[in-house]
PDB file of N, CA and C in Angstrom:
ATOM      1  N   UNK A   1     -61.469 -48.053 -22.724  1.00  0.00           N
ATOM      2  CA  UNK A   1     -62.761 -47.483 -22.389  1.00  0.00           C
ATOM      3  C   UNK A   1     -63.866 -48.499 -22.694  1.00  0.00           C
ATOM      4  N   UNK A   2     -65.041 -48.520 -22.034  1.00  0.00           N
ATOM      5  CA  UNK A   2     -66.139 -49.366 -22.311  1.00  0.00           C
ATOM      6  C   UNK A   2     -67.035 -48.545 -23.513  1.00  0.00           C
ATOM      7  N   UNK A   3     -67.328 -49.705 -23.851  1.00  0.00           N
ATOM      8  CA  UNK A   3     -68.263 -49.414 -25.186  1.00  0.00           C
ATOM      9  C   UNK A   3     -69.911 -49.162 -24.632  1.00  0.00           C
ATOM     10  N   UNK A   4     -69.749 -47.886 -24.063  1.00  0.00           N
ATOM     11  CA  UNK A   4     -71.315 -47.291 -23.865  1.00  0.00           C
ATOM     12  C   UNK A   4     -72.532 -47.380 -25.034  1.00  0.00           C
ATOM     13  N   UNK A   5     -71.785 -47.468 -26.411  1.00  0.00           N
ATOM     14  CA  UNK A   5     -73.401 -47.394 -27.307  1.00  0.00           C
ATOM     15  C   UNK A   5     -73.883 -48.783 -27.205  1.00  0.00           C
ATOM     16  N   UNK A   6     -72.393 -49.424 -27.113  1.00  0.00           N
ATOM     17  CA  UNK A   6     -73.009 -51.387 -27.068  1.00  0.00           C
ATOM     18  C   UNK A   6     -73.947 -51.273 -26.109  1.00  0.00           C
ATOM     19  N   UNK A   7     -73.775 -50.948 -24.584  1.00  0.00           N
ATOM     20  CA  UNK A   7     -74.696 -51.017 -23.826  1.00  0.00           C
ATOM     21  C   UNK A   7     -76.009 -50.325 -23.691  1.00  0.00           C
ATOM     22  N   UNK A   8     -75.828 -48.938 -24.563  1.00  0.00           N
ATOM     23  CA  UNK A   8     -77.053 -48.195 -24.626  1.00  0.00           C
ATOM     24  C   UNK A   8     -78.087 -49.316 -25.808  1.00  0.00           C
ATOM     25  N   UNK A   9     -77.388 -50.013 -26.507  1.00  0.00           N
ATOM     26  CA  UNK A   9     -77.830 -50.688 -27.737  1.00  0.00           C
ATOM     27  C   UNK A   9     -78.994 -51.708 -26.985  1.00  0.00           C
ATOM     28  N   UNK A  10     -77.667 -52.481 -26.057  1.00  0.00           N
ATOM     29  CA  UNK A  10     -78.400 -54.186 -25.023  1.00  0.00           C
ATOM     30  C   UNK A  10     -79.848 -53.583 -24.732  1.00  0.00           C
ATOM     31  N   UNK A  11     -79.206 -52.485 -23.774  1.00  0.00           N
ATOM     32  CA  UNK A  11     -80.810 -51.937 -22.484  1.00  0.00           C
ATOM     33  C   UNK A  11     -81.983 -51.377 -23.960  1.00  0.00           C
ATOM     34  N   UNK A  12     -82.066 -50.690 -24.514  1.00  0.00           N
ATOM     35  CA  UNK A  12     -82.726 -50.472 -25.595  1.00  0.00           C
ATOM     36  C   UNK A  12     -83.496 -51.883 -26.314  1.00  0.00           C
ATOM     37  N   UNK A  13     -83.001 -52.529 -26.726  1.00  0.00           N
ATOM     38  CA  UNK A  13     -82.795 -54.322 -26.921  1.00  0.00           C
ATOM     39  C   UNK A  13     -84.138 -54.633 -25.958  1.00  0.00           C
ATOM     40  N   UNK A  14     -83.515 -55.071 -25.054  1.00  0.00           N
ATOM     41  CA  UNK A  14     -84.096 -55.675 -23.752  1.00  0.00           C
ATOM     42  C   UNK A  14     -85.559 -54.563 -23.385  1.00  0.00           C
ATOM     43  N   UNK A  15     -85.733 -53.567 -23.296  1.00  0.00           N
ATOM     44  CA  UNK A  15     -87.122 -52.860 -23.519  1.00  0.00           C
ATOM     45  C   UNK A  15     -87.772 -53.294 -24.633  1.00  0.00           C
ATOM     46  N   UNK A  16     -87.224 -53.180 -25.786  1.00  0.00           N
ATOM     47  CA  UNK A  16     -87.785 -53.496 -26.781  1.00  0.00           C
ATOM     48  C   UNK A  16     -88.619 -55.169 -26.662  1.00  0.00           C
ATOM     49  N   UNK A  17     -88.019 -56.184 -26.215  1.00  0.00           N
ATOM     50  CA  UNK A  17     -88.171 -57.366 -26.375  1.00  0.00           C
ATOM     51  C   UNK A  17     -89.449 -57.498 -24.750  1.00  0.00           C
ATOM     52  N   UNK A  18     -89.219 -56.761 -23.727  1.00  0.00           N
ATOM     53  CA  UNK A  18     -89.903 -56.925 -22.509  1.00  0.00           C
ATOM     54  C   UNK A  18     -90.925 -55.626 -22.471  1.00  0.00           C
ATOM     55  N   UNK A  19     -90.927 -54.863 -23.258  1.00  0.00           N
ATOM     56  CA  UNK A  19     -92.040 -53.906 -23.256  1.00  0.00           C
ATOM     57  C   UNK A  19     -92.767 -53.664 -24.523  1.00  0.00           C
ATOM     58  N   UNK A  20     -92.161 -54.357 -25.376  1.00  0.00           N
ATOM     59  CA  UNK A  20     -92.774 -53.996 -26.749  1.00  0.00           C
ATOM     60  C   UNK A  20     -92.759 -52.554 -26.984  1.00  0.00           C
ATOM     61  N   UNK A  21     -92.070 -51.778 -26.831  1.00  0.00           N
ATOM     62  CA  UNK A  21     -91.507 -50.193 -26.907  1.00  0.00           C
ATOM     63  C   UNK A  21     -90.308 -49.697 -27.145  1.00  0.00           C
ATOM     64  N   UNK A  22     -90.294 -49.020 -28.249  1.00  0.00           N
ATOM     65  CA  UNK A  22     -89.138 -48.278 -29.308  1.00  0.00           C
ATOM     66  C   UNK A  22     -88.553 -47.434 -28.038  1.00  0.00           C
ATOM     67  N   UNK A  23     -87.642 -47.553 -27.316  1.00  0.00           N
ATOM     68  CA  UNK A  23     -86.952 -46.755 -26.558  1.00  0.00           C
ATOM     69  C   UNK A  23     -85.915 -45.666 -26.921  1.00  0.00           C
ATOM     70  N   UNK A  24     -85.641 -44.697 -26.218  1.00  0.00           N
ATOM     71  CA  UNK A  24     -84.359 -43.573 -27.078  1.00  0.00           C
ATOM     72  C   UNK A  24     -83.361 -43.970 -25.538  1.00  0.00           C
ATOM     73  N   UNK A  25     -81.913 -44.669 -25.469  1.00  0.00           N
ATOM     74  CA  UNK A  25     -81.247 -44.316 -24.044  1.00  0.00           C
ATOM     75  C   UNK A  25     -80.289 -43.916 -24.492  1.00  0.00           C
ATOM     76  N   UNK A  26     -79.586 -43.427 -23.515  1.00  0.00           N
ATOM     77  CA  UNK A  26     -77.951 -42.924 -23.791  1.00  0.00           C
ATOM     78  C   UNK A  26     -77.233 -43.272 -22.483  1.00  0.00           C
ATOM     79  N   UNK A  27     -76.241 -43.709 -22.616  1.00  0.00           N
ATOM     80  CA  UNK A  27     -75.184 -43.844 -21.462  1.00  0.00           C
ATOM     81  C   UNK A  27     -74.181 -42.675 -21.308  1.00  0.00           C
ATOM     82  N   UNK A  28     -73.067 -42.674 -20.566  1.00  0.00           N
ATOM     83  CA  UNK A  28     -72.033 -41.724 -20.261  1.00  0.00           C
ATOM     84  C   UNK A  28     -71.487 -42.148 -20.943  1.00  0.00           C
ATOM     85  N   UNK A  29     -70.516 -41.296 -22.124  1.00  0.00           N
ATOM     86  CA  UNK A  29     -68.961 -42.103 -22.610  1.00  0.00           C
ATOM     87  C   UNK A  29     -68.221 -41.715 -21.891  1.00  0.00           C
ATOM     88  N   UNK A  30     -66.298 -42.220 -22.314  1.00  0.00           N
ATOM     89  CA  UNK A  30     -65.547 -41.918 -21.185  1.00  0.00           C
ATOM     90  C   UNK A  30     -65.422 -42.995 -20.271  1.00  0.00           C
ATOM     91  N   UNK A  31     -66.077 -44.095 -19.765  1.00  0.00           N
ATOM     92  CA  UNK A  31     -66.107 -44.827 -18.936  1.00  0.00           C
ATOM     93  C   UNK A  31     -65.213 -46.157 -18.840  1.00  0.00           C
ATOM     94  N   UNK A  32     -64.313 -46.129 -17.961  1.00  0.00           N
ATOM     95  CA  UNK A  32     -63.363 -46.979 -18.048  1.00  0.00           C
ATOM     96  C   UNK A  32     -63.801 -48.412 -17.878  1.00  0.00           C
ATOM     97  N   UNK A  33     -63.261 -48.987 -18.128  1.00  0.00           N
ATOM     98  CA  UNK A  33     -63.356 -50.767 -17.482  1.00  0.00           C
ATOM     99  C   UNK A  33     -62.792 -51.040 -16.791  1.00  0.00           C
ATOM    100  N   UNK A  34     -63.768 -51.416 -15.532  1.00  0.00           N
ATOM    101  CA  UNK A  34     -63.235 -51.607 -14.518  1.00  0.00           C
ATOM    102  C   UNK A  34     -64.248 -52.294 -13.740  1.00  0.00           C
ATOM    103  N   UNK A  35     -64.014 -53.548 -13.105  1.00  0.00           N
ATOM    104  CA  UNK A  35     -64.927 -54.485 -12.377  1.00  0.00           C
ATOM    105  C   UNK A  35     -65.206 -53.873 -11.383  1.00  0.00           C
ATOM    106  N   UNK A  36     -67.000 -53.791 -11.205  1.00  0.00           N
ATOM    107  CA  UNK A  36     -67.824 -53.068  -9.995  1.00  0.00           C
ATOM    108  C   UNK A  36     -67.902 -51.624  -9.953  1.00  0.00           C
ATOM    109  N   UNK A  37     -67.448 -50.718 -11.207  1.00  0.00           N
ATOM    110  CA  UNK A  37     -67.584 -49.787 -11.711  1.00  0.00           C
ATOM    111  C   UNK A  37     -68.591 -49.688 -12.057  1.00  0.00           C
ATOM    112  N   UNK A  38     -70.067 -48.569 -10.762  1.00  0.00           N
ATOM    113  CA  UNK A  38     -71.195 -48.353 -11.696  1.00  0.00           C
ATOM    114  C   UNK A  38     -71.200 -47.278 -12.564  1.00  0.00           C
ATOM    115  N   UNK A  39     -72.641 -47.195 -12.881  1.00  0.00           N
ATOM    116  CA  UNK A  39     -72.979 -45.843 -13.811  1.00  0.00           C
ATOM    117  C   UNK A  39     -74.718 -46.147 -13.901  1.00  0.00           C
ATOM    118  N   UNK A  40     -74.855 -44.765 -14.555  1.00  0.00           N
ATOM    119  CA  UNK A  40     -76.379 -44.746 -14.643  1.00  0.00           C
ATOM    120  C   UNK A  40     -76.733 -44.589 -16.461  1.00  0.00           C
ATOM    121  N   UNK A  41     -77.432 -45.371 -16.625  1.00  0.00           N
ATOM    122  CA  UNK A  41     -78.026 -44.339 -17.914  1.00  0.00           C
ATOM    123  C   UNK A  41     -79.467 -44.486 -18.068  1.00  0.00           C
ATOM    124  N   UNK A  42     -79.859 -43.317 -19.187  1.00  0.00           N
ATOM    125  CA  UNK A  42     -81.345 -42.934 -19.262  1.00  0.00           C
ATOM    126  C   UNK A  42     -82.008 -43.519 -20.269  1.00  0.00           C
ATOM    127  N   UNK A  43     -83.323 -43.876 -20.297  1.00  0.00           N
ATOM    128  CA  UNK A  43     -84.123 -43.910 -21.134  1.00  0.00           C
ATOM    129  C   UNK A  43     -85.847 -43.274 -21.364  1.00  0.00           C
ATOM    130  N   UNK A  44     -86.016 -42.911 -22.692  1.00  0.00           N
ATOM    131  CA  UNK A  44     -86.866 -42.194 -22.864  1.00  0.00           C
ATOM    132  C   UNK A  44     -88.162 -42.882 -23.968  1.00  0.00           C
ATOM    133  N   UNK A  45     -89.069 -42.898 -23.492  1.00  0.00           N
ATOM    134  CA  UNK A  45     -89.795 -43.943 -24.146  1.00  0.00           C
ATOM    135  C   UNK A  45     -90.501 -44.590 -23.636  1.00  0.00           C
ATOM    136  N   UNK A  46     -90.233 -44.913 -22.198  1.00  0.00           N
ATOM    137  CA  UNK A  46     -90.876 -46.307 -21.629  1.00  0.00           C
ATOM    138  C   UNK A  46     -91.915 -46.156 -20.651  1.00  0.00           C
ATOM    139  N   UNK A  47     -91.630 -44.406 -20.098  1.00  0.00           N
ATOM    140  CA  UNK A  47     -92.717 -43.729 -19.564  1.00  0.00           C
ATOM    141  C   UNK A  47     -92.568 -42.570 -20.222  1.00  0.00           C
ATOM    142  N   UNK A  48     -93.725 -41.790 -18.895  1.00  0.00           N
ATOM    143  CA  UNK A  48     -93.448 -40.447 -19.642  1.00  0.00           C
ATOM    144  C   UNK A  48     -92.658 -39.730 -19.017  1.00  0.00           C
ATOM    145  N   UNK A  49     -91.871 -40.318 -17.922  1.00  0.00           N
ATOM    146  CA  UNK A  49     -90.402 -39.672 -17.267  1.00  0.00           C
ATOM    147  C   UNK A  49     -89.034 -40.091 -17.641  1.00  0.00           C
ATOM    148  N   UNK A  50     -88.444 -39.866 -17.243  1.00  0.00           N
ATOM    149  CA  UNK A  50     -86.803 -40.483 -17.764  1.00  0.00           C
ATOM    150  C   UNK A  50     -86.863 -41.977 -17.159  1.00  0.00           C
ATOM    151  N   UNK A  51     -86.758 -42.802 -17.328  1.00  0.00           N
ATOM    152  CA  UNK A  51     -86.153 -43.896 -16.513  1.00  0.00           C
ATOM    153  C   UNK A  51     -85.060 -44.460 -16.793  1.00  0.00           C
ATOM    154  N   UNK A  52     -84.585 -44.710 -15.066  1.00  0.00           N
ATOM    155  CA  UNK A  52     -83.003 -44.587 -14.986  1.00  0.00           C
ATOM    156  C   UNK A  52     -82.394 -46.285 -15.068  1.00  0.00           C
ATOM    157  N   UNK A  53     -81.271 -46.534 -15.539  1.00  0.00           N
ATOM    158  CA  UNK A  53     -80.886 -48.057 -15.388  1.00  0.00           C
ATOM    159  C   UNK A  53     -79.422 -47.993 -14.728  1.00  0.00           C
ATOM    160  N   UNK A  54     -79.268 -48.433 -13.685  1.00  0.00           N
ATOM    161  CA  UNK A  54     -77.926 -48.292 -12.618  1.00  0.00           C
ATOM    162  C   UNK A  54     -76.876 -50.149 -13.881  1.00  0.00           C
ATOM    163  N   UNK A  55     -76.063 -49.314 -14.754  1.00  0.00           N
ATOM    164  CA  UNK A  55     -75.151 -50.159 -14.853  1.00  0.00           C
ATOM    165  C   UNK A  55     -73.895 -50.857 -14.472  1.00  0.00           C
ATOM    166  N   UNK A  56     -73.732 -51.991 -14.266  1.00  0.00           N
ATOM    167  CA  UNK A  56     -72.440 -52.972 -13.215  1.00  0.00           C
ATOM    168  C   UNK A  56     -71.603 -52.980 -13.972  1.00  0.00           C
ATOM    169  N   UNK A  57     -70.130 -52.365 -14.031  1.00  0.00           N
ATOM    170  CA  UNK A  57     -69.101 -53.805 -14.763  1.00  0.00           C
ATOM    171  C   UNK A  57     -69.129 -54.886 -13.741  1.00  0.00           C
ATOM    172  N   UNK A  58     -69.233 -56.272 -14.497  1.00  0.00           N
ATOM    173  CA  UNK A  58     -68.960 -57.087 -13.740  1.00  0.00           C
ATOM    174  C   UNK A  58     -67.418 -58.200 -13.596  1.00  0.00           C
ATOM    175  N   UNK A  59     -66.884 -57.327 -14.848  1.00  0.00           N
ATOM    176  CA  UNK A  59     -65.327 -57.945 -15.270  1.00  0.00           C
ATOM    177  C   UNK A  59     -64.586 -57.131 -15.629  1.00  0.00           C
ATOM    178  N   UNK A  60     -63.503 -56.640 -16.363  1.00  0.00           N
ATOM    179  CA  UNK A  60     -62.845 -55.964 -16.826  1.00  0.00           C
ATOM    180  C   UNK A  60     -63.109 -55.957 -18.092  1.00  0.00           C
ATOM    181  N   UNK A  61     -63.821 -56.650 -18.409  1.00  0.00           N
ATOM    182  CA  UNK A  61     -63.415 -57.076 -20.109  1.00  0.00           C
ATOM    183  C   UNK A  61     -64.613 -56.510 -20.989  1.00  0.00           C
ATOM    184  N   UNK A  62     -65.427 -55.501 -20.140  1.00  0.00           N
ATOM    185  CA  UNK A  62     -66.816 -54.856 -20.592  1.00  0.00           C
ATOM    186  C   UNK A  62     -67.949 -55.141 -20.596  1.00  0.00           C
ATOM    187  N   UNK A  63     -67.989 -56.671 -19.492  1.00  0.00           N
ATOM    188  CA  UNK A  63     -69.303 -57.181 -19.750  1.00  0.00           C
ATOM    189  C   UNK A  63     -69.970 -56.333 -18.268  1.00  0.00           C
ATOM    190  N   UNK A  64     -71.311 -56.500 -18.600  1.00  0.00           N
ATOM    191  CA  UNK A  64     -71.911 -55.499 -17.475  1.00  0.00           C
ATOM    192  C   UNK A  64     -73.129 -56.373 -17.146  1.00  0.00           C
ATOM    193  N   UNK A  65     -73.997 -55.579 -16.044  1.00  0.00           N
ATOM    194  CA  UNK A  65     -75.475 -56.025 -15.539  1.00  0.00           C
ATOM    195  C   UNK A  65     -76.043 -55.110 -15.904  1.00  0.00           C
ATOM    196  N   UNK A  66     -76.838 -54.740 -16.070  1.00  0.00           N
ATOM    197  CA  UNK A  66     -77.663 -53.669 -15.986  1.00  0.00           C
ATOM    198  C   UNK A  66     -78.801 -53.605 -14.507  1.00  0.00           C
ATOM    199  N   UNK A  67     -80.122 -52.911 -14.446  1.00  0.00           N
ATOM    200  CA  UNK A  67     -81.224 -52.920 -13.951  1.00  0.00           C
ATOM    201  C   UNK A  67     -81.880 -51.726 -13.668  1.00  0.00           C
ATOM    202  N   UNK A  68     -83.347 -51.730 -14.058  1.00  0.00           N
ATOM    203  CA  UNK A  68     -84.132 -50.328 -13.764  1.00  0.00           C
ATOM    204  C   UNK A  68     -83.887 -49.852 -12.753  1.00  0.00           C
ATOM    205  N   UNK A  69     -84.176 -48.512 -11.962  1.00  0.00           N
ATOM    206  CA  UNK A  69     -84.033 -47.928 -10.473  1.00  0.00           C
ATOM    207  C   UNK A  69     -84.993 -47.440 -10.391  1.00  0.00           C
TER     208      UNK A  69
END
């Protein structure tokens, strides 16, 4: 399974460092590894709506892309 908090951790990270804002996200657990396997997850914080980040595997091995939608 992929390590969803690692990635809820990165995207959280990466707001933090490009918005200067304490973000709350969560990803799906459950999610296999598997190259070109998306997913979505949320964050709360950065407006005052949910904003969504469409995540990539881009290998098997758990590494991913992320990007806002």
């Amino acid at each position: 399974m992929l390590a969803t908090t690692a990635v809820s951790e990165a995207i959280a990270a990466s707001i933090r460092r490009s918005h200067n804002v304490q973000a709350s996200v969560h990803c799906p657990e459950g999610i296999p590894r598997q190259q070109g396997l998306s997913f979505v997850c949320t964050a709360n914080g950065l407006t005052d709506k949910l904003t969504l980040f469409k995540v990539t595997q881009v290998d098997d091995n758990g590494h991913v892309r992320y990007q806002e939608l």
